[in-house]
PDB file of N, CA and C in Angstrom:
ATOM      1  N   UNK A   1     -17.379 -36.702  75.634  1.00  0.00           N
ATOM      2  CA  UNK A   1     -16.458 -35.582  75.551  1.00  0.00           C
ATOM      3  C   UNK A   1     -16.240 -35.059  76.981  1.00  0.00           C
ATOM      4  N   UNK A   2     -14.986 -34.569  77.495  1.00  0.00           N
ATOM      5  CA  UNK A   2     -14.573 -34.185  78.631  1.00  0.00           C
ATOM      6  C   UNK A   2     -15.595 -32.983  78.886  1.00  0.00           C
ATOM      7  N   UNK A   3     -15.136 -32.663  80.036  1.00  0.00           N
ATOM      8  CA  UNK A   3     -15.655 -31.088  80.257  1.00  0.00           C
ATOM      9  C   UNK A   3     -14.516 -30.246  79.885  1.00  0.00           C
ATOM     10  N   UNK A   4     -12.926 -30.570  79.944  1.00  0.00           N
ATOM     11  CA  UNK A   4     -12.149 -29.822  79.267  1.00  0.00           C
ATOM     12  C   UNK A   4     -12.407 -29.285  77.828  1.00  0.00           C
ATOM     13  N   UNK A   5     -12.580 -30.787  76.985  1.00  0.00           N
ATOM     14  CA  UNK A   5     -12.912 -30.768  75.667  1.00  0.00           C
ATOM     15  C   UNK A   5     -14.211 -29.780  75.582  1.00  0.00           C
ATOM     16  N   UNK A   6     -14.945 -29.623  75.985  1.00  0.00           N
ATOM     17  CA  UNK A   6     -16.229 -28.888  75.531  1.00  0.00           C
ATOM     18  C   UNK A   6     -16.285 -27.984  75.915  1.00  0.00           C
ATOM     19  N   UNK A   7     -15.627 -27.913  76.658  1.00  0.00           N
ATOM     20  CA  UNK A   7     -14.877 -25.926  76.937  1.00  0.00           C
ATOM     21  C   UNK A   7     -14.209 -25.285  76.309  1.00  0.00           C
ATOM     22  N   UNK A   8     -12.884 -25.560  75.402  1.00  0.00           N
ATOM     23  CA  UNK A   8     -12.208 -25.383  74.365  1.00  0.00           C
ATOM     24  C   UNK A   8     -12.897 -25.241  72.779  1.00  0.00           C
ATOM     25  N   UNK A   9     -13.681 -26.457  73.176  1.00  0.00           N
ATOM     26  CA  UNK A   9     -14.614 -26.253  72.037  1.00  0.00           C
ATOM     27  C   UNK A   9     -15.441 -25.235  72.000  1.00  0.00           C
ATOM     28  N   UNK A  10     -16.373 -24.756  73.278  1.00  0.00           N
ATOM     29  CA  UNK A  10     -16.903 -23.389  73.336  1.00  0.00           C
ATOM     30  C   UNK A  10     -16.150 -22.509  72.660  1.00  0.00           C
ATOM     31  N   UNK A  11     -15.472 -22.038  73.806  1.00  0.00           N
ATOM     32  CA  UNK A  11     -14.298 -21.173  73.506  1.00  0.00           C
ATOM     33  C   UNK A  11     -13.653 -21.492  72.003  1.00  0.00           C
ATOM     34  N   UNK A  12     -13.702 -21.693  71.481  1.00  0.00           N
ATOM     35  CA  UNK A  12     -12.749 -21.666  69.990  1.00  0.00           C
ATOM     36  C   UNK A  12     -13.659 -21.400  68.736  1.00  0.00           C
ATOM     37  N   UNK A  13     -15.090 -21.638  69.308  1.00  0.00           N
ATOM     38  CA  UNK A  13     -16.224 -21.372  68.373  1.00  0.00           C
ATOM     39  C   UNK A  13     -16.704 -20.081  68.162  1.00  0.00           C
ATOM     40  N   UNK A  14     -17.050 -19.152  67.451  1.00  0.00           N
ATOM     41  CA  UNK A  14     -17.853 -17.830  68.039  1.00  0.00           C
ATOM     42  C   UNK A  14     -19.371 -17.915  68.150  1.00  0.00           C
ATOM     43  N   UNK A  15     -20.015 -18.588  67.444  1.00  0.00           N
ATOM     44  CA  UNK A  15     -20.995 -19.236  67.558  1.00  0.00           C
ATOM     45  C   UNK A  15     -21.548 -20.020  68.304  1.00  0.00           C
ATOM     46  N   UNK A  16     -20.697 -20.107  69.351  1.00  0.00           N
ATOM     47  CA  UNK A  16     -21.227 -21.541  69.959  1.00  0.00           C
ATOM     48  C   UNK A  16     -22.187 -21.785  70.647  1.00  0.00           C
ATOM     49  N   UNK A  17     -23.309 -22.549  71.021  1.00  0.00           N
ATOM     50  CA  UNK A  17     -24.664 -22.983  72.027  1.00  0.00           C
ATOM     51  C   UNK A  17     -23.973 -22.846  73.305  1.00  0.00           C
ATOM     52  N   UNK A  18     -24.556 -21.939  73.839  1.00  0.00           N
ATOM     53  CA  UNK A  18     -23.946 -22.538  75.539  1.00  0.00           C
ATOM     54  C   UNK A  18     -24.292 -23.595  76.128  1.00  0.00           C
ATOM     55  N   UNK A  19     -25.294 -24.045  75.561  1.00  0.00           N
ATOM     56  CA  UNK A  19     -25.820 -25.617  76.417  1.00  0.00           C
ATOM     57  C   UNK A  19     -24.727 -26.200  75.924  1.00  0.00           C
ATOM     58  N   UNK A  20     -23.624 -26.437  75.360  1.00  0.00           N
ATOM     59  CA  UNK A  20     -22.794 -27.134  75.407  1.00  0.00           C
ATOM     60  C   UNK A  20     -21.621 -27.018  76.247  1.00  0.00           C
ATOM     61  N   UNK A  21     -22.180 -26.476  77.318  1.00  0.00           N
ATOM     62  CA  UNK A  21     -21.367 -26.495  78.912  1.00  0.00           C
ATOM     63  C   UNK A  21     -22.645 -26.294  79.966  1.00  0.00           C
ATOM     64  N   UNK A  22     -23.252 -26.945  79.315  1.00  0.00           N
ATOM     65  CA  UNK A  22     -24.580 -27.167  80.543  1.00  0.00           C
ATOM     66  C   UNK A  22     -23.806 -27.884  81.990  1.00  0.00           C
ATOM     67  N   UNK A  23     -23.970 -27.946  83.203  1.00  0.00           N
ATOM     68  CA  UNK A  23     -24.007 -27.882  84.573  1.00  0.00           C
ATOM     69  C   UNK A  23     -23.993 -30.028  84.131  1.00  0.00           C
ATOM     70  N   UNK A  24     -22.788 -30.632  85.207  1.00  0.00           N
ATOM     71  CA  UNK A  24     -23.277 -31.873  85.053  1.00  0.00           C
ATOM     72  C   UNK A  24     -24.401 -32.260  85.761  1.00  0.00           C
ATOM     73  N   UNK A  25     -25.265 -33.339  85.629  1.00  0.00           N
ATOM     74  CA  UNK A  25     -27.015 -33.783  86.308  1.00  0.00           C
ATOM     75  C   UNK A  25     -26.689 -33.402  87.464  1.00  0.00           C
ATOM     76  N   UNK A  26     -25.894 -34.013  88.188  1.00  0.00           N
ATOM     77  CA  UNK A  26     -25.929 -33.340  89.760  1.00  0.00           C
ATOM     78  C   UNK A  26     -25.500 -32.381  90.110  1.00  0.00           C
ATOM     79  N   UNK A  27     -24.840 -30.896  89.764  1.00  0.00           N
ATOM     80  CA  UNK A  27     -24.660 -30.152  90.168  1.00  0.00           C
ATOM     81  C   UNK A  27     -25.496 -29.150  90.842  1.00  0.00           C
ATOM     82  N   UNK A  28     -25.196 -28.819  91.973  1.00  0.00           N
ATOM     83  CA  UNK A  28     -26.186 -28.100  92.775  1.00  0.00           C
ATOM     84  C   UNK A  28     -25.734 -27.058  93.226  1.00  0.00           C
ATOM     85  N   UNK A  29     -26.391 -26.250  94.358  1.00  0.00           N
ATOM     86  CA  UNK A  29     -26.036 -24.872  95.551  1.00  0.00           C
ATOM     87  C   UNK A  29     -25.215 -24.288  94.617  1.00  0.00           C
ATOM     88  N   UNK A  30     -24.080 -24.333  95.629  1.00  0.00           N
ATOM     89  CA  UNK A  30     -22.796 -23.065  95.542  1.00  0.00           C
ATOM     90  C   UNK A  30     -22.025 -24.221  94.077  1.00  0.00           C
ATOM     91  N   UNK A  31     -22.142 -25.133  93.889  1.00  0.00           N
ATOM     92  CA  UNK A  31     -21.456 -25.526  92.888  1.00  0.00           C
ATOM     93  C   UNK A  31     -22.142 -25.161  91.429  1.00  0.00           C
ATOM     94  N   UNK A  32     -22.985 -25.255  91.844  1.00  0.00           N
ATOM     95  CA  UNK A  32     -24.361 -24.782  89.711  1.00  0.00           C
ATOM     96  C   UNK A  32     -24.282 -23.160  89.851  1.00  0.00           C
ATOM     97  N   UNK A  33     -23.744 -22.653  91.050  1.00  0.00           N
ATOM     98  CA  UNK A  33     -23.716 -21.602  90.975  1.00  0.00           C
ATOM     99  C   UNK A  33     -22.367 -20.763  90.294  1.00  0.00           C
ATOM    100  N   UNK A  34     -21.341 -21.327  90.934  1.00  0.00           N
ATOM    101  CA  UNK A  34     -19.704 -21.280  90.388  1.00  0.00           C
ATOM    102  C   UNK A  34     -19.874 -21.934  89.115  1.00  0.00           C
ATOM    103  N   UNK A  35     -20.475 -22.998  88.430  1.00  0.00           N
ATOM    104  CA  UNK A  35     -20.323 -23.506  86.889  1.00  0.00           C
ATOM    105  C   UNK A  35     -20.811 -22.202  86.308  1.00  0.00           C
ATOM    106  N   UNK A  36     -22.044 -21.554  86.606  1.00  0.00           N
ATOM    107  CA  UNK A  36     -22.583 -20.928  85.644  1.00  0.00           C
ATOM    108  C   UNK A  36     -21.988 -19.379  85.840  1.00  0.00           C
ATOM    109  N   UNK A  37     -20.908 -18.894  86.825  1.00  0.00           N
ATOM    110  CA  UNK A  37     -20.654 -17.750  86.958  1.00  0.00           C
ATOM    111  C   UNK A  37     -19.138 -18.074  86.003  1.00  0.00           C
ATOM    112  N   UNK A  38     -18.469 -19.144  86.265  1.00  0.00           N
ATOM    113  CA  UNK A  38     -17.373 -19.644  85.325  1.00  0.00           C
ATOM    114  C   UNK A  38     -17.736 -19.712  83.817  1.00  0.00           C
ATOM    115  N   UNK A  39     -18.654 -20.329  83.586  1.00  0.00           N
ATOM    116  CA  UNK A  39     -19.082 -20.155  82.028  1.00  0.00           C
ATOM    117  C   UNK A  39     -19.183 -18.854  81.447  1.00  0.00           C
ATOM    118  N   UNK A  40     -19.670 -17.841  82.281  1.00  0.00           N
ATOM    119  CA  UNK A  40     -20.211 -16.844  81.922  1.00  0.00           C
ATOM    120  C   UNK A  40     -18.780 -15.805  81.455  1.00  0.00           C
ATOM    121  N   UNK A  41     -17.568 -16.379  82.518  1.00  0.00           N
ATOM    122  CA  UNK A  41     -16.360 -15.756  82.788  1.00  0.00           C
ATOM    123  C   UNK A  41     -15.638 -15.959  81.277  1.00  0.00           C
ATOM    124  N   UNK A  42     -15.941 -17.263  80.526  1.00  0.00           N
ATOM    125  CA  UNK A  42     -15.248 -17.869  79.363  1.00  0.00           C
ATOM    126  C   UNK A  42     -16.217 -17.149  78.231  1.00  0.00           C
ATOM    127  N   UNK A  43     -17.847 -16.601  78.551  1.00  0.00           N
ATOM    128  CA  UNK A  43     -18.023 -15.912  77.668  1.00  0.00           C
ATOM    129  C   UNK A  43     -17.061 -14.631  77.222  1.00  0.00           C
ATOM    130  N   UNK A  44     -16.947 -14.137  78.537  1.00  0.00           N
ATOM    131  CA  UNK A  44     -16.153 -12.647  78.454  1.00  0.00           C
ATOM    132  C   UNK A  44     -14.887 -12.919  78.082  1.00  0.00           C
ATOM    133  N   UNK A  45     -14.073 -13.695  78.163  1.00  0.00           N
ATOM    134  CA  UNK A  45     -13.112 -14.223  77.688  1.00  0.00           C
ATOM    135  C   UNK A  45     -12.801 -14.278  76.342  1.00  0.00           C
ATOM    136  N   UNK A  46     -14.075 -15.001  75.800  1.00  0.00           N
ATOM    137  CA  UNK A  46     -14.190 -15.512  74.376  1.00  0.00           C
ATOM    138  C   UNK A  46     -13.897 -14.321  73.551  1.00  0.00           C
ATOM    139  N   UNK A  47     -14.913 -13.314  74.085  1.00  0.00           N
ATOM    140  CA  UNK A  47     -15.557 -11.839  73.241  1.00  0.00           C
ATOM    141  C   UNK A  47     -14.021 -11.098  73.349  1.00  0.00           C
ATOM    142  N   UNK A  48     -13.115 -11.108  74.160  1.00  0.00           N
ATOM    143  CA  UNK A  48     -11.999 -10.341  74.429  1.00  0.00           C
ATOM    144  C   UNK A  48     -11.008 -10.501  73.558  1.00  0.00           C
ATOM    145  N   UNK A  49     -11.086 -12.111  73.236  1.00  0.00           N
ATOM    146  CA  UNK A  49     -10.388 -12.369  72.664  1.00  0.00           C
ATOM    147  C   UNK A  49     -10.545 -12.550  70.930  1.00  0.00           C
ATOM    148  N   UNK A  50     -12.319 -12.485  70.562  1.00  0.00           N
ATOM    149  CA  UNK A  50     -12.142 -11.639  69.542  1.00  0.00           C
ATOM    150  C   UNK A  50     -12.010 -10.184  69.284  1.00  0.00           C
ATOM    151  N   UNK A  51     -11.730  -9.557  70.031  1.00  0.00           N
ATOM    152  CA  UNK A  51     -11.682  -8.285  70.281  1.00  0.00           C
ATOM    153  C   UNK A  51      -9.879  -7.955  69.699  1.00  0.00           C
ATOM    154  N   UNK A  52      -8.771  -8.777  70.251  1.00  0.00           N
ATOM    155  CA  UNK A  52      -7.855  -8.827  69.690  1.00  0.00           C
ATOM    156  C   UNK A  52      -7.111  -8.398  71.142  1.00  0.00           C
ATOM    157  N   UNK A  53      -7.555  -9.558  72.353  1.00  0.00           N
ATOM    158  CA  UNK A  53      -7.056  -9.176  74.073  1.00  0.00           C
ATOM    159  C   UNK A  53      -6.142 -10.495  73.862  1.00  0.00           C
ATOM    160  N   UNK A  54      -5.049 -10.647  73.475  1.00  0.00           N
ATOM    161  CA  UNK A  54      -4.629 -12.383  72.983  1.00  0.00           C
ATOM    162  C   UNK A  54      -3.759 -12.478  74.653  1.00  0.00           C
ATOM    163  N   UNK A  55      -3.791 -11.033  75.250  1.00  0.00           N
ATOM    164  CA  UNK A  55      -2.732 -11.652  76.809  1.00  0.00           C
ATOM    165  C   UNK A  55      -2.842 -12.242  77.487  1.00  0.00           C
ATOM    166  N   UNK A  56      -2.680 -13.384  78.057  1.00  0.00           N
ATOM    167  CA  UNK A  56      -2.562 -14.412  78.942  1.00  0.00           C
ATOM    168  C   UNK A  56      -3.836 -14.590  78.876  1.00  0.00           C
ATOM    169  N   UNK A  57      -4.417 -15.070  77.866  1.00  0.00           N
ATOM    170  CA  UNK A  57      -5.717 -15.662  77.383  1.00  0.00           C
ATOM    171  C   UNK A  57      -5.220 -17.124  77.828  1.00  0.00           C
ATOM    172  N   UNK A  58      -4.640 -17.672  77.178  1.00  0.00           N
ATOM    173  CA  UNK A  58      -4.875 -19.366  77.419  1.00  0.00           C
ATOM    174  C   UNK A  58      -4.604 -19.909  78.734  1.00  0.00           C
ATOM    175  N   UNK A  59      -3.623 -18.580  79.808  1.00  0.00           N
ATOM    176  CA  UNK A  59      -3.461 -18.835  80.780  1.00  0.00           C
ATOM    177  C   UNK A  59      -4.994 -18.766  81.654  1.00  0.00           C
ATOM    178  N   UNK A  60      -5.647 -17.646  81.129  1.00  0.00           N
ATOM    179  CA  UNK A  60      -6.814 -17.366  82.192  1.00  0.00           C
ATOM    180  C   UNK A  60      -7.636 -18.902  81.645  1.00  0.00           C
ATOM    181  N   UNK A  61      -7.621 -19.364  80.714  1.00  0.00           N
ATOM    182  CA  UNK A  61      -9.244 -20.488  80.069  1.00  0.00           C
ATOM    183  C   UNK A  61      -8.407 -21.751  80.949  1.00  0.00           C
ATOM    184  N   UNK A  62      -6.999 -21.861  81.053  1.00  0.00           N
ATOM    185  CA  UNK A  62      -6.842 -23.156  81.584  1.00  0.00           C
ATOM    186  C   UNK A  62      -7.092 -23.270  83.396  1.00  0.00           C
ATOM    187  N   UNK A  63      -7.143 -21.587  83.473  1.00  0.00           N
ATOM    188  CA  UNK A  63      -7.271 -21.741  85.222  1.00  0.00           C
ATOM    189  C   UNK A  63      -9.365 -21.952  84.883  1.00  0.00           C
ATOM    190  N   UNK A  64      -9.910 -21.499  84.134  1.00  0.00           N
ATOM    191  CA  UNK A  64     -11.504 -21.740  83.820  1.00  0.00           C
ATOM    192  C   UNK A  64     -11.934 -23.151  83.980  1.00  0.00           C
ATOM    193  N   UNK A  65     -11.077 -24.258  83.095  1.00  0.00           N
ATOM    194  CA  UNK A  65     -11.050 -25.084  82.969  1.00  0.00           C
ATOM    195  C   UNK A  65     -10.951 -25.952  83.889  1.00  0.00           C
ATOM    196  N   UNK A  66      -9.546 -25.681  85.397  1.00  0.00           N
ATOM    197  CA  UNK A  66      -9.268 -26.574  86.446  1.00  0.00           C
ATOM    198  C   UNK A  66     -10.844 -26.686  87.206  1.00  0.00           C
ATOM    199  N   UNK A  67     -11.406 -25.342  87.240  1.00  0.00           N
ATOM    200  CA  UNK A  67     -12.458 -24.922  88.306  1.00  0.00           C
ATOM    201  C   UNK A  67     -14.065 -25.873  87.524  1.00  0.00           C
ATOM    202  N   UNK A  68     -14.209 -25.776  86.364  1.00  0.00           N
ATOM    203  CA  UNK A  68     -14.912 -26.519  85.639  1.00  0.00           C
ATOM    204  C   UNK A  68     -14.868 -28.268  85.823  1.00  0.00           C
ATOM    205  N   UNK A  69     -13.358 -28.484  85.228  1.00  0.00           N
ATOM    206  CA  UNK A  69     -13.560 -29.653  86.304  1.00  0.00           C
ATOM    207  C   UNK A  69     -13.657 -30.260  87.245  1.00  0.00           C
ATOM    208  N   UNK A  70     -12.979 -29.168  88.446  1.00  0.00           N
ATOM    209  CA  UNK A  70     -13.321 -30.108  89.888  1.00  0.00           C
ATOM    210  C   UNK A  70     -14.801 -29.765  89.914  1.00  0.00           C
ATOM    211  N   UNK A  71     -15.880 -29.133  89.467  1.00  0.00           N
ATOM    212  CA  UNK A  71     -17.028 -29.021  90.144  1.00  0.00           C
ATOM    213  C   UNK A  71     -17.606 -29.936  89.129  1.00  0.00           C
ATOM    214  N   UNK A  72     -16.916 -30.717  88.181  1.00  0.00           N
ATOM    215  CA  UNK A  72     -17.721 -31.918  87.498  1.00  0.00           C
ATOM    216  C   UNK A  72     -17.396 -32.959  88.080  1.00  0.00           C
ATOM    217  N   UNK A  73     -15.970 -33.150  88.873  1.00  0.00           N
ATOM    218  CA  UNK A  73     -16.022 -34.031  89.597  1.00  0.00           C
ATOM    219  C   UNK A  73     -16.571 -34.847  90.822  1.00  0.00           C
ATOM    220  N   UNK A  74     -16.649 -33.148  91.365  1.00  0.00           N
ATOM    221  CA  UNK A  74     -17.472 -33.483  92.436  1.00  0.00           C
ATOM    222  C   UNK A  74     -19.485 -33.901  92.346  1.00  0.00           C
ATOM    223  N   UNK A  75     -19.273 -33.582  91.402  1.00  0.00           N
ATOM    224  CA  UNK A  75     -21.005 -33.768  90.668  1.00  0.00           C
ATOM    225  C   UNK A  75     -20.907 -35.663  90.422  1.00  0.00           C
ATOM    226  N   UNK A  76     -19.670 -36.188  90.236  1.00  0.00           N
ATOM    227  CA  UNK A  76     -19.755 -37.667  89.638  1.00  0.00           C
ATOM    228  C   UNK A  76     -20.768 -38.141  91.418  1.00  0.00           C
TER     229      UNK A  76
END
């Protein structure tokens, strides 16, 4: 599963495990640091948006998403 895919999937769950956006094996420094301040960003996100915040929600998770993947890329 992508890291897109399992972000969406977070996000669309209310329930969801956060280890299922665990940090890829190599992520390190300033990069494990930005994954886990980004994850944390899609928590608040999530909660907002059950809250009934629907504004430029999908705009903010897809800019979550670009930043999620380049720091998985750079982890390959």
């Amino acid at each position: 599963m992508t890291v897109r895919e399992r972000a969406w999937k977070h996000v669309g769950a209310a329930n969801r495990p956060r280890q299922l956006l665990d940090p890829p094996a190599r992520t390190q420094g300033v990069d494990a640091m930005m994954w886990n301040l980004v994850v944390g960003s899609l928590e608040r996100l999530k909660r907002a948006h059950a809250d009934g915040e629907h504004e430029l929600f999908d705009a903010y998770v897809e800019a979550h998403l670009r930043i999620l993947e380049a720091i998985a890329e750079r982890a390959r």
